[in-house]
PDB file of N, CA and C in Angstrom:
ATOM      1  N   UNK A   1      32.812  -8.589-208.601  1.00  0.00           N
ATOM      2  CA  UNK A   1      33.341  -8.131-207.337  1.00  0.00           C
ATOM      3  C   UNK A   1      34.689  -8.811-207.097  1.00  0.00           C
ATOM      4  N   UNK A   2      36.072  -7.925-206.601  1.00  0.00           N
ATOM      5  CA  UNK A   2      37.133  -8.332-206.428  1.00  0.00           C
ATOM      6  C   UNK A   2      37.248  -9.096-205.054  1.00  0.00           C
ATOM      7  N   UNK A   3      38.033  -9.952-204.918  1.00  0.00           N
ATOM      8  CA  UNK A   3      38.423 -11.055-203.389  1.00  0.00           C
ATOM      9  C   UNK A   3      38.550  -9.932-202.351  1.00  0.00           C
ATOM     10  N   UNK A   4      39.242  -8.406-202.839  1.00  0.00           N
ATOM     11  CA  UNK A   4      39.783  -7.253-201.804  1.00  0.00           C
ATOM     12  C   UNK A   4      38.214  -6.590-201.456  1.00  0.00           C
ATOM     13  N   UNK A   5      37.513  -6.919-202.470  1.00  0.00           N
ATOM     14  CA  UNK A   5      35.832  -5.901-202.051  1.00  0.00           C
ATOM     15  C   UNK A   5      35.234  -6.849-201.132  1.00  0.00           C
ATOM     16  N   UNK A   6      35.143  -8.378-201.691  1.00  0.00           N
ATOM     17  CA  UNK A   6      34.348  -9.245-200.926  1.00  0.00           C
ATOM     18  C   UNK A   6      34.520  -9.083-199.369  1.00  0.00           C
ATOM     19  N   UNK A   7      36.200  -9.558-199.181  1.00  0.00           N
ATOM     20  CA  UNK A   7      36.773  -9.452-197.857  1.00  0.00           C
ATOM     21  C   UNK A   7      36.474  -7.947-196.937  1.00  0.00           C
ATOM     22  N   UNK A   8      36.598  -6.749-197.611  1.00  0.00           N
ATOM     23  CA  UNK A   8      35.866  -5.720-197.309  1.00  0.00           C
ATOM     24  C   UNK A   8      34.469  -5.612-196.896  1.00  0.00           C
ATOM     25  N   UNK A   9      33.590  -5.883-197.715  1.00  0.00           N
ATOM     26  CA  UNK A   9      31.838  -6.347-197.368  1.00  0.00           C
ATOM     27  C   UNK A   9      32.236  -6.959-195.796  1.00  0.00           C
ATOM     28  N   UNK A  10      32.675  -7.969-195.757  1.00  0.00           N
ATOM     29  CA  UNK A  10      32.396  -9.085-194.952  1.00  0.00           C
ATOM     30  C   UNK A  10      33.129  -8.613-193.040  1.00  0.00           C
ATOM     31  N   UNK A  11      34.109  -8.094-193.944  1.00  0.00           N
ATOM     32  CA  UNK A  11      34.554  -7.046-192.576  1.00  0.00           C
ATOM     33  C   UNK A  11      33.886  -6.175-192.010  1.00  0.00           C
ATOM     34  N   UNK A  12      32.922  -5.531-193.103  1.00  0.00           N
ATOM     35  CA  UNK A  12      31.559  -4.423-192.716  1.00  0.00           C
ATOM     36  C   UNK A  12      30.733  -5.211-192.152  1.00  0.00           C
ATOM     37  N   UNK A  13      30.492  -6.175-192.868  1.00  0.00           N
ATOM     38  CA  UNK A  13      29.132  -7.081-191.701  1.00  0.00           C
ATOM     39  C   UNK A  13      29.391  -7.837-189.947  1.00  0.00           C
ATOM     40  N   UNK A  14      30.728  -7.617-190.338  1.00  0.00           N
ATOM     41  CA  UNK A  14      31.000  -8.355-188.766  1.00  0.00           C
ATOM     42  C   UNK A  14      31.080  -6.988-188.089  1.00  0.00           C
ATOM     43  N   UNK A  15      31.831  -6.245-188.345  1.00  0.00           N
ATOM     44  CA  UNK A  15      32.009  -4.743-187.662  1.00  0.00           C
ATOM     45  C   UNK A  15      30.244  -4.797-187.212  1.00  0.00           C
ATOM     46  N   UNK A  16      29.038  -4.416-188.444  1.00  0.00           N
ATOM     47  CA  UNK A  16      28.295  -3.889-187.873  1.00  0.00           C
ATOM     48  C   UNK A  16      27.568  -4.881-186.707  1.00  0.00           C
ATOM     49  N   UNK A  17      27.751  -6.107-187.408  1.00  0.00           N
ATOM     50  CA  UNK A  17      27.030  -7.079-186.322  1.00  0.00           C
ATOM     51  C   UNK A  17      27.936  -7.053-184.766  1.00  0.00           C
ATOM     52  N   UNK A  18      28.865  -7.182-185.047  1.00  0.00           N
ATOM     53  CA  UNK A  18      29.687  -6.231-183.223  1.00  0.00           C
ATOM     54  C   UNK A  18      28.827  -5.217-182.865  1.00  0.00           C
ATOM     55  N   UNK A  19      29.065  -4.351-183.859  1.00  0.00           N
ATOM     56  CA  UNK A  19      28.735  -2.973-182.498  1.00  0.00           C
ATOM     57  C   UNK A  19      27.172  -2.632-182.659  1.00  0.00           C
ATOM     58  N   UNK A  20      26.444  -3.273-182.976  1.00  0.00           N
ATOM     59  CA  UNK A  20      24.703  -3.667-183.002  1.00  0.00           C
ATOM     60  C   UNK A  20      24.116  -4.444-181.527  1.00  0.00           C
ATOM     61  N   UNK A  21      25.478  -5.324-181.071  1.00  0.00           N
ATOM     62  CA  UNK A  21      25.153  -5.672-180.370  1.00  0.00           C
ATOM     63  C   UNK A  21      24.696  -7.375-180.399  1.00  0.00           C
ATOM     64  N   UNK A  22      25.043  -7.540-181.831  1.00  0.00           N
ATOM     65  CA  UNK A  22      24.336  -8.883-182.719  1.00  0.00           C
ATOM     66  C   UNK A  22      22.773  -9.213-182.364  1.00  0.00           C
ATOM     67  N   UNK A  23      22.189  -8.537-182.408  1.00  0.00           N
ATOM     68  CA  UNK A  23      20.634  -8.652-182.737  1.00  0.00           C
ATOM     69  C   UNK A  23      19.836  -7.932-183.339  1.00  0.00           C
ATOM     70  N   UNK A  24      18.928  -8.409-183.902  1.00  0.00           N
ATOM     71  CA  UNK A  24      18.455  -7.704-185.064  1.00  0.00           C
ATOM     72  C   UNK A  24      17.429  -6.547-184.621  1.00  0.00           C
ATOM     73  N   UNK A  25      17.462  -5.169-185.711  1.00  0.00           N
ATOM     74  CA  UNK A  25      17.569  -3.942-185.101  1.00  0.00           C
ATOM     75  C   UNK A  25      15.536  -4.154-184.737  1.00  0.00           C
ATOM     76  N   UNK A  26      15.189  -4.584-185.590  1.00  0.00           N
ATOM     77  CA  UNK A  26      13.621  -4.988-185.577  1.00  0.00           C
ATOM     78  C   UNK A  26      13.196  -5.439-184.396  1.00  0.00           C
ATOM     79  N   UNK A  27      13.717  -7.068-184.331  1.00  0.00           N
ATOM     80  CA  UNK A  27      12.580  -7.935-183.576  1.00  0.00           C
ATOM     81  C   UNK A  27      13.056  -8.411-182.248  1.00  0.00           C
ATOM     82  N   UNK A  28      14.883  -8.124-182.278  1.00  0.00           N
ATOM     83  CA  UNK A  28      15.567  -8.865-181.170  1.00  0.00           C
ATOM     84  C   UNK A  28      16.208  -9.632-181.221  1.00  0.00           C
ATOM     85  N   UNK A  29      16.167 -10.819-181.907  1.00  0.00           N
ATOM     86  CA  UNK A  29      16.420 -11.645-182.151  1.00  0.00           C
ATOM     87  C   UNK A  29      17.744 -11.578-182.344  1.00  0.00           C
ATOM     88  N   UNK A  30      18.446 -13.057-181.658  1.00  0.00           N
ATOM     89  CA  UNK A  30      20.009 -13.022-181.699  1.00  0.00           C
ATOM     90  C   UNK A  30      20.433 -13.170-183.054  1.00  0.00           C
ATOM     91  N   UNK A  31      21.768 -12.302-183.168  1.00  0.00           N
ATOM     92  CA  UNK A  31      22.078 -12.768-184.993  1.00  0.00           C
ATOM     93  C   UNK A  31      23.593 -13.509-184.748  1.00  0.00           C
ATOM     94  N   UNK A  32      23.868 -14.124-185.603  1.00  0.00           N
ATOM     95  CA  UNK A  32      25.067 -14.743-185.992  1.00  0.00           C
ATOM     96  C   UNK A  32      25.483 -14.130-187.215  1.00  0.00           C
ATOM     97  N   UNK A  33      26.786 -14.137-187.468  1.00  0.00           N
ATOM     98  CA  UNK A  33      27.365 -14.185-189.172  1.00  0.00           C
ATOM     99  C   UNK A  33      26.618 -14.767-190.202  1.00  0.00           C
ATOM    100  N   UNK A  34      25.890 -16.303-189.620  1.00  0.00           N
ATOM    101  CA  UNK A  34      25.158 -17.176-190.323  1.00  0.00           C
ATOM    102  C   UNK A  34      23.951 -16.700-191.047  1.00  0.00           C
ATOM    103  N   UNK A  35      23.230 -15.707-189.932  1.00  0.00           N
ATOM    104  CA  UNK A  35      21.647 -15.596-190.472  1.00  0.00           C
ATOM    105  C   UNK A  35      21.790 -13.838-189.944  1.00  0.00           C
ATOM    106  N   UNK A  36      22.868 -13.468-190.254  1.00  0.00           N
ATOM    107  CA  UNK A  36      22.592 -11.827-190.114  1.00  0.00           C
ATOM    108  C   UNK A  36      22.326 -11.516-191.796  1.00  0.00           C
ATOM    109  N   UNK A  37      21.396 -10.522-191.914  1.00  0.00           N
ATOM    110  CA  UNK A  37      21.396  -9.763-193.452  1.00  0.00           C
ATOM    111  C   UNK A  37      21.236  -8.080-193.084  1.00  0.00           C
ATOM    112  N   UNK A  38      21.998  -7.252-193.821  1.00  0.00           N
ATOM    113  CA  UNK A  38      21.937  -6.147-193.826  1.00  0.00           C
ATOM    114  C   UNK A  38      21.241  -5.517-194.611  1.00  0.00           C
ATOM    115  N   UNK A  39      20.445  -4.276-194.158  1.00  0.00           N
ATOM    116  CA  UNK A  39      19.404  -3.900-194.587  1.00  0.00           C
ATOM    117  C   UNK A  39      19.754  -2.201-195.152  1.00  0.00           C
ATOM    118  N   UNK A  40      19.403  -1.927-196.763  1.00  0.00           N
ATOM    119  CA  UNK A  40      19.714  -0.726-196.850  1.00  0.00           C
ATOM    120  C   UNK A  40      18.114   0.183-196.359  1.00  0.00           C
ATOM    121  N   UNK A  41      18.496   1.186-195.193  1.00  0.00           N
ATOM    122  CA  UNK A  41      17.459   1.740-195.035  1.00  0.00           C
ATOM    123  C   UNK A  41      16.787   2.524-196.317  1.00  0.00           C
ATOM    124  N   UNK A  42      17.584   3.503-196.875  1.00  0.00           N
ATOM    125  CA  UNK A  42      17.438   3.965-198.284  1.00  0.00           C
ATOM    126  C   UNK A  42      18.088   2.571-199.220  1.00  0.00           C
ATOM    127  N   UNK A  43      17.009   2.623-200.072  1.00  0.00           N
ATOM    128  CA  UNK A  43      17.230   1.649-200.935  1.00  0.00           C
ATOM    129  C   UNK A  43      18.516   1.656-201.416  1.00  0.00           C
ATOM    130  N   UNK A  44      19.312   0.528-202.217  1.00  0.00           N
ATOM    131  CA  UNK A  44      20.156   0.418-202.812  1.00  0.00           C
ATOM    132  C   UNK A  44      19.671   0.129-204.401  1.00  0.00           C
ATOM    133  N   UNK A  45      19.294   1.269-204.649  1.00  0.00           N
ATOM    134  CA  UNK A  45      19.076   1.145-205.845  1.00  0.00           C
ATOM    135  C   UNK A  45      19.439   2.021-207.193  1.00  0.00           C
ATOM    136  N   UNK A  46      19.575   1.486-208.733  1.00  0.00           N
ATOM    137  CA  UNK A  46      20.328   2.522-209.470  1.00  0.00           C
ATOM    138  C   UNK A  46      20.255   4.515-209.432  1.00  0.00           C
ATOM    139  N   UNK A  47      18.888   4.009-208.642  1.00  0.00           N
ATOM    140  CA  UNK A  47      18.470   5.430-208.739  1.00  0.00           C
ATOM    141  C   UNK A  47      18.977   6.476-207.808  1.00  0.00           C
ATOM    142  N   UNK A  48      18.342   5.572-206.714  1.00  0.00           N
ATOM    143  CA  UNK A  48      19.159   6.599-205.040  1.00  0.00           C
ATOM    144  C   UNK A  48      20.946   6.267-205.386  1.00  0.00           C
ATOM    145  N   UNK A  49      21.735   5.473-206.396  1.00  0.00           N
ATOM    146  CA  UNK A  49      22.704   5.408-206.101  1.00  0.00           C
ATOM    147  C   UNK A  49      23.462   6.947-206.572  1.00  0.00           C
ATOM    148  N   UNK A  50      22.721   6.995-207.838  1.00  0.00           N
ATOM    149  CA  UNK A  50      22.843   8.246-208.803  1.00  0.00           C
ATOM    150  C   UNK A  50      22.496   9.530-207.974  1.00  0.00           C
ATOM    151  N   UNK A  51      21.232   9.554-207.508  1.00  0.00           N
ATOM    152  CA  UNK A  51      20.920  10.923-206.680  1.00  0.00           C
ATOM    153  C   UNK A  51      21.403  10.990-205.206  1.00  0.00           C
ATOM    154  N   UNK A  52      22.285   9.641-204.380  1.00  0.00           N
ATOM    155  CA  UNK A  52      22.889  10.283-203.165  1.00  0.00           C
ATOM    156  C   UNK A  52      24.079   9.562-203.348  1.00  0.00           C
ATOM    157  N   UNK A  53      24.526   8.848-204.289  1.00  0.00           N
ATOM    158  CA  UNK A  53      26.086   8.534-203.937  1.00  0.00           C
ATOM    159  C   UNK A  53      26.225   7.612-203.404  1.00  0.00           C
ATOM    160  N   UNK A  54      27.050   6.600-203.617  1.00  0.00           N
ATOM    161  CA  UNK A  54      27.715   5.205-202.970  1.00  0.00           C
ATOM    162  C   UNK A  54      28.001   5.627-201.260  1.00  0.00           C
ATOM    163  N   UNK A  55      28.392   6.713-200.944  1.00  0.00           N
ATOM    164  CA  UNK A  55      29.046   7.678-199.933  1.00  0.00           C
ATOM    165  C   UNK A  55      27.720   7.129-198.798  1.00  0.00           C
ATOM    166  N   UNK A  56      26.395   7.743-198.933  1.00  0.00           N
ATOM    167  CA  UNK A  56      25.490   8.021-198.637  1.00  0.00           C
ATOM    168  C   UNK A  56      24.723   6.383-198.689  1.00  0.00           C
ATOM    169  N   UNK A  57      24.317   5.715-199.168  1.00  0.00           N
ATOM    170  CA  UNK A  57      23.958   4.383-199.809  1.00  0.00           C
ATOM    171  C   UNK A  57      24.639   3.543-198.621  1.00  0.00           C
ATOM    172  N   UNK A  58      25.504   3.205-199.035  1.00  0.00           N
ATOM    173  CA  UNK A  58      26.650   2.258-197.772  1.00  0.00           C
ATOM    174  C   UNK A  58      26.868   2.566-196.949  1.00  0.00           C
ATOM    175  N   UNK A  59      26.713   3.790-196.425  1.00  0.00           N
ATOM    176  CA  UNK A  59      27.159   4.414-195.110  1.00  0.00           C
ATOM    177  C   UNK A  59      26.242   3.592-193.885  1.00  0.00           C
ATOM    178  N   UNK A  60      27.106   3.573-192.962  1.00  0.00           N
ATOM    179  CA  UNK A  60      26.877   2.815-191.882  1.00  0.00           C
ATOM    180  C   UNK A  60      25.514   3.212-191.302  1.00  0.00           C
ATOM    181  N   UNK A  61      25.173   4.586-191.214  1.00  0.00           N
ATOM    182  CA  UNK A  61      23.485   4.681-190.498  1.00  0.00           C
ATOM    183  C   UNK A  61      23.153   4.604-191.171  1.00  0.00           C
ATOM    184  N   UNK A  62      23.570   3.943-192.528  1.00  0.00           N
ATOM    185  CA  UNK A  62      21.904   3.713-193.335  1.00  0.00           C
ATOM    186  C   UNK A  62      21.804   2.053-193.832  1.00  0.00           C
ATOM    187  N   UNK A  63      22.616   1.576-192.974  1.00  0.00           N
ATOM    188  CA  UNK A  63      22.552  -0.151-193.019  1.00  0.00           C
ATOM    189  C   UNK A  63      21.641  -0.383-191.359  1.00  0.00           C
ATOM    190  N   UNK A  64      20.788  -1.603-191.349  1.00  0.00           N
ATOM    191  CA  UNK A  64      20.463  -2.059-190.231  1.00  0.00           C
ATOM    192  C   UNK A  64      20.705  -3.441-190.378  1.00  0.00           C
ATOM    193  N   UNK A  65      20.811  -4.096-189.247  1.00  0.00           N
ATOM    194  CA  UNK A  65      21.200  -5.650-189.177  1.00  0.00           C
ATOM    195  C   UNK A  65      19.526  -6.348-188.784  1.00  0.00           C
ATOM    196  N   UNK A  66      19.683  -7.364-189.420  1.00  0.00           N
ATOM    197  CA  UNK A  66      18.618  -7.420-189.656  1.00  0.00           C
ATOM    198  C   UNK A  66      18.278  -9.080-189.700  1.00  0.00           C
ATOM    199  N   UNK A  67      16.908  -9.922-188.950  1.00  0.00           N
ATOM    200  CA  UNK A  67      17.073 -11.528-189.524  1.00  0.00           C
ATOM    201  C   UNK A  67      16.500 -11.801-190.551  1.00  0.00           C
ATOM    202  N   UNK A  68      15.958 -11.160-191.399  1.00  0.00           N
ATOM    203  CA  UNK A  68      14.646 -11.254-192.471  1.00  0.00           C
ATOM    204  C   UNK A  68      14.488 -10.842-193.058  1.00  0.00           C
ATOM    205  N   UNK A  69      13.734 -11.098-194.158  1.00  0.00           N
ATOM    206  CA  UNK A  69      13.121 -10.282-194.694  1.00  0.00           C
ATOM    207  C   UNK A  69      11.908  -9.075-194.355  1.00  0.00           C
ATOM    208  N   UNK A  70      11.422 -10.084-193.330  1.00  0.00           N
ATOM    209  CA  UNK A  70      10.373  -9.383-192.449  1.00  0.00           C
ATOM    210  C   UNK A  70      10.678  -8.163-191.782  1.00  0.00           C
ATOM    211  N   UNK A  71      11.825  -8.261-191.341  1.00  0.00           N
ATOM    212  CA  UNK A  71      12.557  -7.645-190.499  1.00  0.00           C
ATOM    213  C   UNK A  71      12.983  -6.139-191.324  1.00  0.00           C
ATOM    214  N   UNK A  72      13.712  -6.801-192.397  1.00  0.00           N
ATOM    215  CA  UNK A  72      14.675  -5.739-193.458  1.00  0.00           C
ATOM    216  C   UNK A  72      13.325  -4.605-194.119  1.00  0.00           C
ATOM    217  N   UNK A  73      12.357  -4.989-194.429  1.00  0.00           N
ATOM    218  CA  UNK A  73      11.003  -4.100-194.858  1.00  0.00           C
ATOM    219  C   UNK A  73      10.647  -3.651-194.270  1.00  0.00           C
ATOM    220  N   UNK A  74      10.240  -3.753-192.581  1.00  0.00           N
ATOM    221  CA  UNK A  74      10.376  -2.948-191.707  1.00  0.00           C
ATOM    222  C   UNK A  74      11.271  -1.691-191.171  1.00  0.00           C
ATOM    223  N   UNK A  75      12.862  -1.556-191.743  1.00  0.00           N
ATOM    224  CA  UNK A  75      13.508  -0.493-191.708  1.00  0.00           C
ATOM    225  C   UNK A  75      13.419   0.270-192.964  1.00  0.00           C
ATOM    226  N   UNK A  76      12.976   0.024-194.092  1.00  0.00           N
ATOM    227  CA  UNK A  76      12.904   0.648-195.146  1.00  0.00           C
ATOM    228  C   UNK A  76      12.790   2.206-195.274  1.00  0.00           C
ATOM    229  N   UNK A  77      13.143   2.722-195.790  1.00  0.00           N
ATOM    230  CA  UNK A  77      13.150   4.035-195.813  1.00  0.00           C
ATOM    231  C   UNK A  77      13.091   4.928-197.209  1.00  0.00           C
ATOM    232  N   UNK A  78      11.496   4.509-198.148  1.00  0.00           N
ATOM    233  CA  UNK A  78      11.906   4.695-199.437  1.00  0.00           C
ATOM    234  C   UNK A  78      11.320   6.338-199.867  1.00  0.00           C
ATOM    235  N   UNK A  79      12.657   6.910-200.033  1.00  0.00           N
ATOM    236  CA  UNK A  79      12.270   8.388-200.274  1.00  0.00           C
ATOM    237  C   UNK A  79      11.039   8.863-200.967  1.00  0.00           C
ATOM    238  N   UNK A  80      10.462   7.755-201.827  1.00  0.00           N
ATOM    239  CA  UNK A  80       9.261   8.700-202.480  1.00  0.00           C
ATOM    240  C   UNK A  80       7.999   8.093-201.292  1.00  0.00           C
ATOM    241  N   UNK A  81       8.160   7.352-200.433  1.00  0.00           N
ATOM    242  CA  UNK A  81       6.798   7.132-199.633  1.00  0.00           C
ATOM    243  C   UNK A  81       7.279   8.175-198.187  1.00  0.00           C
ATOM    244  N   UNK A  82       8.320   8.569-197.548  1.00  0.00           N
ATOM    245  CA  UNK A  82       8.813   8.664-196.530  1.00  0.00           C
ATOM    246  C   UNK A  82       9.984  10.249-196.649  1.00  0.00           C
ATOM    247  N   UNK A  83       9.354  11.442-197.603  1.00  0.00           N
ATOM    248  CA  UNK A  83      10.655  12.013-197.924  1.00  0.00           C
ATOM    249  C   UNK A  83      11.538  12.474-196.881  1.00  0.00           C
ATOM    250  N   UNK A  84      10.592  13.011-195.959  1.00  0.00           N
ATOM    251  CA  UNK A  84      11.005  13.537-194.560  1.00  0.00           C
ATOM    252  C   UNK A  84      11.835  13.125-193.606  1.00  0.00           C
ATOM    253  N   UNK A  85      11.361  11.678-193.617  1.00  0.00           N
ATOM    254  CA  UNK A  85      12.688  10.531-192.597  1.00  0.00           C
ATOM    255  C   UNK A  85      13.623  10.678-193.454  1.00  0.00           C
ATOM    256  N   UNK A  86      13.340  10.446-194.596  1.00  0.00           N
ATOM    257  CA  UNK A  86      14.506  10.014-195.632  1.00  0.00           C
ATOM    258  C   UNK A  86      16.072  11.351-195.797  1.00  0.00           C
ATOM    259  N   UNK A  87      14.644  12.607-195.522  1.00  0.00           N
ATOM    260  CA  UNK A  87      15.994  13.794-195.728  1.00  0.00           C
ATOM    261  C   UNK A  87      16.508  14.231-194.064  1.00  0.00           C
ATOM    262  N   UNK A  88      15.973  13.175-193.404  1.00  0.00           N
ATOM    263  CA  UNK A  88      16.619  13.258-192.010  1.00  0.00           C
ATOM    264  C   UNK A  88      18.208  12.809-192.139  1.00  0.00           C
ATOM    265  N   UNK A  89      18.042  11.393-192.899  1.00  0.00           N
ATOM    266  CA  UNK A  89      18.869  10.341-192.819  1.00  0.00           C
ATOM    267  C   UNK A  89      19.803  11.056-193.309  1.00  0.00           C
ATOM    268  N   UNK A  90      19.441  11.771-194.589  1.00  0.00           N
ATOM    269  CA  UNK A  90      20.665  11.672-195.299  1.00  0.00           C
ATOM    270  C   UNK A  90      21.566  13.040-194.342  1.00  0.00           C
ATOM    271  N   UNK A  91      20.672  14.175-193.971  1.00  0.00           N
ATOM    272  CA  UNK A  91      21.451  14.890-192.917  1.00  0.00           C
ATOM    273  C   UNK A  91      22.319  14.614-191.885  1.00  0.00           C
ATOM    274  N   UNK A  92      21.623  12.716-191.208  1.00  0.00           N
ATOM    275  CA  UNK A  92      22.700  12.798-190.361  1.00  0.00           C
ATOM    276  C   UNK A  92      23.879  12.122-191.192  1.00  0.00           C
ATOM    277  N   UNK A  93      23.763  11.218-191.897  1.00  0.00           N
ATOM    278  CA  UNK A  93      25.133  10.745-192.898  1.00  0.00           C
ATOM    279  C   UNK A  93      26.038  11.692-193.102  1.00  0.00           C
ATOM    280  N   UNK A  94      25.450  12.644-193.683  1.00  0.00           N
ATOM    281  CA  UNK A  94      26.209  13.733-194.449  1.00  0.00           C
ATOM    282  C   UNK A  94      26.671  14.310-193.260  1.00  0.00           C
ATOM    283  N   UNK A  95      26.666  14.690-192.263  1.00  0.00           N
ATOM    284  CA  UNK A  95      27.201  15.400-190.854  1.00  0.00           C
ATOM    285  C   UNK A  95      28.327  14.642-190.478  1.00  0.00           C
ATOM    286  N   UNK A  96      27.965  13.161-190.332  1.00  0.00           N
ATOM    287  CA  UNK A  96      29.234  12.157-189.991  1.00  0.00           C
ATOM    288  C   UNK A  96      29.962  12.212-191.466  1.00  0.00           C
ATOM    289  N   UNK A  97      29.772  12.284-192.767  1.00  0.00           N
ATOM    290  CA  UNK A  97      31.077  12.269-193.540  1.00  0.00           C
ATOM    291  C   UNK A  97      31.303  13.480-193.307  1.00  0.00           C
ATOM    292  N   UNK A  98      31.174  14.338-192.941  1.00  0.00           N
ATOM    293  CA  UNK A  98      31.441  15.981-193.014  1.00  0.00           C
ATOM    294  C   UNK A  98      32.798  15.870-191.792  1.00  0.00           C
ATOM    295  N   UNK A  99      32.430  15.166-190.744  1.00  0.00           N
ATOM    296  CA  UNK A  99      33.247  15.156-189.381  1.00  0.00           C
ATOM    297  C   UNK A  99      34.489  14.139-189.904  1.00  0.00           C
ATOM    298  N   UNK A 100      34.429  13.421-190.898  1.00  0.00           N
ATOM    299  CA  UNK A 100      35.817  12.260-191.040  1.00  0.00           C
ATOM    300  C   UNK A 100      36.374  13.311-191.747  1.00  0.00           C
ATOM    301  N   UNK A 101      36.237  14.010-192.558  1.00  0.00           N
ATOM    302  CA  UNK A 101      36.949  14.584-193.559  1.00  0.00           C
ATOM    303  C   UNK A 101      37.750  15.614-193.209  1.00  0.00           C
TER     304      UNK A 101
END
């Protein structure tokens, strides 16, 4: 990962922890920079990266802020247990990249 991606990431995590409200989307709990972790609702994994795209994956409604682990498994959203939420999600993603473009 380049110093320009890192600094990028890190700009995404403060952005989302701003406009979240800084507490975690689960339990409440106040977050800091310190002990915030972001949560991919659809997994981040080789597979969903291949069948929905980096686009879709990183996109902002499909991150939650999150204090835990406890927390982060609780937003999970894994298409083969959940297909239905899952082809919600990606409808509304795909609507908001549809509207930037």
């Amino acid at each position: 990962m380049t110093q320009r991606e890192r600094f990028k990431m890190q700009e995404q995590r403060l952005q989302l922890l701003i406009e979240r409200g800084s507490r975690c989307e689960v339990c409440g709990k106040q977050l800091t920079i310190n002990n915030l972790q972001i949560a991919h609702r659809i997994p981040q994994s080789k597979a969903n990266l291949k069948k929905y795209g980096k686009k879709v994956v990183h996109h902002p409604l499909n991150l939650a802020t999150v204090c835990s682990l406890k927390c982060n498994s609780a937003v999970l959203c894994n298409p083969a247990t959940m297909p239905i939420t899952t082809q919600k999600l990606i409808k509304r993603i795909e609507g908001s990249l549809d509207e930037n473009e």
